[in-house]
Protein backbone atom coordinates (compact mmCIF):
# COMPACT_ATOMS: atom_id res chain seq x y z
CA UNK A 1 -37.90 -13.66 -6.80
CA UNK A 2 -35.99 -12.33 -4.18
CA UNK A 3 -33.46 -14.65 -2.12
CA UNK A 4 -35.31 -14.40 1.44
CA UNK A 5 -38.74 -15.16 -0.17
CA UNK A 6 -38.78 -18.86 0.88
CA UNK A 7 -37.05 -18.55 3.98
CA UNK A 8 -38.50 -18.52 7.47
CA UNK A 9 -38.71 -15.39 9.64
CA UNK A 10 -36.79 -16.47 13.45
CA UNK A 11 -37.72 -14.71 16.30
CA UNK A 12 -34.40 -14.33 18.20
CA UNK A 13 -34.93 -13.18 22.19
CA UNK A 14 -31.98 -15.10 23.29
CA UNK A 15 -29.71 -13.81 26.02
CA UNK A 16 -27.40 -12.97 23.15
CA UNK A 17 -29.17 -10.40 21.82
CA UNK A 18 -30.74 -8.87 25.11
CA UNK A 19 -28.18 -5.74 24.89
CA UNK A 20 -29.78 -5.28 21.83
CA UNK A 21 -32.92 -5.38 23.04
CA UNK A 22 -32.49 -2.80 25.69
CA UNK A 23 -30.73 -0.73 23.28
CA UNK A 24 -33.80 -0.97 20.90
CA UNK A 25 -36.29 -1.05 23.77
CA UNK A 26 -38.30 -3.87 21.66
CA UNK A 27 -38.87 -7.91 23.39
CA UNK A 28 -37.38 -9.49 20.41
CA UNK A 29 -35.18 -9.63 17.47
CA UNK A 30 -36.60 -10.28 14.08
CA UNK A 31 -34.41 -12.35 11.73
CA UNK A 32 -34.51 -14.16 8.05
CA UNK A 33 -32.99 -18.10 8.86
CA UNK A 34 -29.97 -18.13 6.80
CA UNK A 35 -30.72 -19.61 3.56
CA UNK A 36 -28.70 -22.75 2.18
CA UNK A 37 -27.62 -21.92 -1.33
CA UNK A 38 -25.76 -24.76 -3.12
CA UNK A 39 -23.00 -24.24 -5.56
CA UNK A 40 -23.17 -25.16 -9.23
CA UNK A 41 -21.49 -28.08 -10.30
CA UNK A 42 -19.78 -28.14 -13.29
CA UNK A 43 -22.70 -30.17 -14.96
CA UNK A 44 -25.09 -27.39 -13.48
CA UNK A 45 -22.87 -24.47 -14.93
CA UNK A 46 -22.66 -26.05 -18.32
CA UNK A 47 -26.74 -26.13 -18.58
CA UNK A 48 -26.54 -22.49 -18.10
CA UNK A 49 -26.55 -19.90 -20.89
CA UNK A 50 -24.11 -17.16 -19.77
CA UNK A 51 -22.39 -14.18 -20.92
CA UNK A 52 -19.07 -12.68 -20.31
CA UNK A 53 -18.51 -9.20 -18.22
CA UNK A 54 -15.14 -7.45 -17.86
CA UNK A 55 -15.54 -5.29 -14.96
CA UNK A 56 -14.55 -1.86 -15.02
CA UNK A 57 -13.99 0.59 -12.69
CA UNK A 58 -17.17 2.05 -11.97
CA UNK A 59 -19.17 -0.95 -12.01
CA UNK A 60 -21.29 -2.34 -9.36
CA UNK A 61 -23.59 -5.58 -9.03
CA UNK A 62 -26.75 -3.82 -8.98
CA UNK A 63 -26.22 -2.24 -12.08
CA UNK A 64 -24.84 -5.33 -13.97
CA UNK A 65 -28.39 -7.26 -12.48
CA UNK A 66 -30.53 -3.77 -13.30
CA UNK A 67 -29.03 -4.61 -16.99
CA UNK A 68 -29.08 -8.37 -17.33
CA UNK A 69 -32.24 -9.41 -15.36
CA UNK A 70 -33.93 -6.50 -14.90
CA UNK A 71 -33.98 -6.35 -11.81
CA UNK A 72 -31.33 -5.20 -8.87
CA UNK A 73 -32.37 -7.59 -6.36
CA UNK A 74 -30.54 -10.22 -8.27
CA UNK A 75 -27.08 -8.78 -7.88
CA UNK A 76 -25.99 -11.59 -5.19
CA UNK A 77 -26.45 -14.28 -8.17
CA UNK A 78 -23.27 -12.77 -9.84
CA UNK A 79 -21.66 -12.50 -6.67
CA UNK A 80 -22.05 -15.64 -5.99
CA UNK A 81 -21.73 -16.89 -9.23
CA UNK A 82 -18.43 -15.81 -9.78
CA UNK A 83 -16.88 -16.18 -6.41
CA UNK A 84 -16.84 -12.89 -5.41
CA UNK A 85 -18.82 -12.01 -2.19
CA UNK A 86 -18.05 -8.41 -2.49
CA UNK A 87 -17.41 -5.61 -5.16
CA UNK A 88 -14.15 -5.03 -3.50
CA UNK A 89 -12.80 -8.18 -4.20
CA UNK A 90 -13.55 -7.87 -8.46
CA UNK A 91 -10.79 -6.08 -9.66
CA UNK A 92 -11.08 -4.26 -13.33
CA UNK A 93 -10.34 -7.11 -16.06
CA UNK A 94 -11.67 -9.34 -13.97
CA UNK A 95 -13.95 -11.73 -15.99
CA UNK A 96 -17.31 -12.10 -15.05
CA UNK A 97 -19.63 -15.09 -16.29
CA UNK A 98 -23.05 -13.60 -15.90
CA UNK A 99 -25.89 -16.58 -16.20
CA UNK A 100 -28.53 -15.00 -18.60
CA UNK A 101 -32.03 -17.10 -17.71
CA UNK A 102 -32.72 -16.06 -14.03
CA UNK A 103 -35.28 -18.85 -13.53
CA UNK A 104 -32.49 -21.51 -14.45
CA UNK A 105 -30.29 -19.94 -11.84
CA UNK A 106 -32.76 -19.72 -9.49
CA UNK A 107 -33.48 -23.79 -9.81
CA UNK A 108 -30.04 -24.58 -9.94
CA UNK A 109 -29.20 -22.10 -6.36
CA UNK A 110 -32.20 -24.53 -4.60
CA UNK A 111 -33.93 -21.48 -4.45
């Protein structure tokens, strides 16, 4: 399940975004409402099956969620995960906890 999936769709024409607007020549600005993740307590993370990742040069968050879930829409869940909002912040040797069962994840996210 993708992250935006239950989140609303905000139609933004605000005076903020009218140079935007006139840029785009559209009336309004279509937005996802910023979702509300939670983060794991330590309770939560101890439920969770995981596996360990040593990044490596080379290696990107798609790939690692391509290879553990299947999927590469799921590459923000080891982002967040870990702690690491971006690739450019995991430098190689860097451990990586991967959580294996994506529905548990999900649940434990709130999403």
């Amino acid at each position: 399940m993708p992250r935006y999936k239950k989140t609303s769709i905000v139609s933004n024409d605000t005076d903020y975004y009218e140079f935007l607007r006139k840029k785009r020549n559209i009336k309004r600005v279509i937005q996802y409402e910023t979702p509300v993740l939670r983060n794991p307590t330590a309770i939560d993370r101890a439920l969770l099956v995981t596996t360990v990742h040593i990044w490596k040069y080379g290696d990107r968050y798609y790939n690692l969620s391509s290879r553990y879930y299947g999927n590469v829409r799921y590459w923000w869940i080891i982002a967040w995960y870990n702690g690491y909002p971006t690739e450019a912040h995991v430098k190689p040797g860097d451990v990586l906890d991967i959580p294996i069962n994506i529905e548990n994840i999900l649940r434990t996210f709130g999403v």
